[in-house]
Protein backbone atom coordinates (compact mmCIF):
# COMPACT_ATOMS: atom_id res chain seq x y z
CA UNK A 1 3.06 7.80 -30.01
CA UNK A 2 3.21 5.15 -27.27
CA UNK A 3 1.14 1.93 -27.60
CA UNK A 4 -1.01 3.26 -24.83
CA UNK A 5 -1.78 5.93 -27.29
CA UNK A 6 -2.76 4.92 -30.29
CA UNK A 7 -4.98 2.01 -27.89
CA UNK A 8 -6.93 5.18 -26.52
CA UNK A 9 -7.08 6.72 -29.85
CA UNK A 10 -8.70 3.17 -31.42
CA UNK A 11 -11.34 2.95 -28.27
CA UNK A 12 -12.51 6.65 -28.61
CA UNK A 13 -13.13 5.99 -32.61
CA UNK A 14 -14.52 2.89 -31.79
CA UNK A 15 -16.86 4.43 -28.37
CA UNK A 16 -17.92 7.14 -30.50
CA UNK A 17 -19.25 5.28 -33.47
CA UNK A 18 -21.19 3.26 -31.08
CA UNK A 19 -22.73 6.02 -28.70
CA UNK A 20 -23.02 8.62 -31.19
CA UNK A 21 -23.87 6.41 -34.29
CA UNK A 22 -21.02 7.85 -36.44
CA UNK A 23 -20.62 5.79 -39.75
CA UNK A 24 -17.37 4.42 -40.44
CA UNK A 25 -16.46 3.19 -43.91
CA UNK A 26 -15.13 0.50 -45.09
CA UNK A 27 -12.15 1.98 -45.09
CA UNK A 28 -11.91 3.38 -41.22
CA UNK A 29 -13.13 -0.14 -40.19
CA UNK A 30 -10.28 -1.83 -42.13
CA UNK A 31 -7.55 0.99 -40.33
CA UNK A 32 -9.13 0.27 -37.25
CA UNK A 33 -8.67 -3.81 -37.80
CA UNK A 34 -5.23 -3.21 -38.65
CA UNK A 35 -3.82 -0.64 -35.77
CA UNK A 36 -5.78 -3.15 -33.53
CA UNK A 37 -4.15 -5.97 -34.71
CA UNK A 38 -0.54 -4.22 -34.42
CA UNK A 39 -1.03 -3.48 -31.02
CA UNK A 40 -1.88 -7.24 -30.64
CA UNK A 41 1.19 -8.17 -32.50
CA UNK A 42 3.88 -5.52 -31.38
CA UNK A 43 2.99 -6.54 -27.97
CA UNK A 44 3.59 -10.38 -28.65
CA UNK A 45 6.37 -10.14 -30.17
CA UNK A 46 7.30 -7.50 -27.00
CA UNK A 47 6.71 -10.20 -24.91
CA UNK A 48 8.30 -13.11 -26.74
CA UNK A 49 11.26 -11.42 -26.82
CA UNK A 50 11.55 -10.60 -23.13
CA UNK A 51 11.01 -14.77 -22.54
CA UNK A 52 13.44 -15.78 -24.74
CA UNK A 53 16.08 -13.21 -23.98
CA UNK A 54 19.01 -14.94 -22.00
CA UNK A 55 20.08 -11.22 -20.67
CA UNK A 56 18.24 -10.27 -17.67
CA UNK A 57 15.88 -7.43 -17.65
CA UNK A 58 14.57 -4.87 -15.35
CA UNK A 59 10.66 -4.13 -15.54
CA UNK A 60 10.97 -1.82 -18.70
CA UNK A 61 12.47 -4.39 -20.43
CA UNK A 62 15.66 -2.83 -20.35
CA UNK A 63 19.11 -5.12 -19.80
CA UNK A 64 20.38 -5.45 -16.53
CA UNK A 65 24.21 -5.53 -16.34
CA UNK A 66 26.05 -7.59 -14.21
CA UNK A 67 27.76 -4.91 -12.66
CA UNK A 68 24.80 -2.69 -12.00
CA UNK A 69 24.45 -2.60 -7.54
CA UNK A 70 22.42 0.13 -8.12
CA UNK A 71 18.75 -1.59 -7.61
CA UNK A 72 19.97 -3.57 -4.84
CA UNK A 73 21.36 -0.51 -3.02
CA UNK A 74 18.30 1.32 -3.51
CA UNK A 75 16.56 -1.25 -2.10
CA UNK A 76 18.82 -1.85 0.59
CA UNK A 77 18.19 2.36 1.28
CA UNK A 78 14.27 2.62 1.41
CA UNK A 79 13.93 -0.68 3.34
CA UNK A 80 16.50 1.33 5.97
CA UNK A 81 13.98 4.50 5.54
CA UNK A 82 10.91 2.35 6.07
CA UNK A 83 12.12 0.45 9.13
CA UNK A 84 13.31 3.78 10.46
CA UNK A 85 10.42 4.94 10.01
CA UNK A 86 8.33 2.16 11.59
CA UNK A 87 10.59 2.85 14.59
CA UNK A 88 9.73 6.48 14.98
CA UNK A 89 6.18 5.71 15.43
CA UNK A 90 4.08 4.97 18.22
CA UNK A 91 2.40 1.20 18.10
CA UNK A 92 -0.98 3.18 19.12
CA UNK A 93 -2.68 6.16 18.68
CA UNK A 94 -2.02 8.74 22.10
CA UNK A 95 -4.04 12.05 21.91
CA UNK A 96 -2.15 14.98 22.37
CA UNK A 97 -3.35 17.18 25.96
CA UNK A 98 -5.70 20.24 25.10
CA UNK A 99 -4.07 23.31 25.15
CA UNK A 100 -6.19 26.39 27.13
């Protein structure tokens, strides 16, 4: 399960305890303390990683290899398919003539 997850699953045990007034015991309370404070940590040390990493890394974290064009050239392409695009328009609004 994804970080996203297991957040959603802590916030609808937590929600529902207060809106519904379910009793958690000691021992749900401690489970809950401890996935929350995994998230906290996986996601520092997620981030402290991607600081101190000398590789460079795309948004996912993933490396980036020197070699790899292909971000640039799909950049490259949709900026080509936007101005096209932008070109094919008309600056203004013309209504179309009514048809009988």
């Amino acid at each position: 399960m994804s970080i996203a997850g297991i957040a959603k699953e802590v916030s609808t045990i937590t929600i529902s305890a207060w809106v519904f007034g379910d009793q958690l015991t000691p021992l749900n309370i401690t489970g809950v303390c401890i996935t929350i404070a995994g998230i906290g940590l996986f996601t520092y040390h997620k981030y402290r990683k991607s600081i101190e990493s000398t590789v460079p890394l795309d948004a996912h974290g993933n490396p980036i290899s020197e070699g790899d064009d292909t971000l640039e050239e799909t950049d490259a392409e949709e900026r080509m398919h936007l101005t096209a695009h932008q070109i094919d328009e008309p600056d203004e609004y013309e209504p179309r003539p009514m048809r009988n």
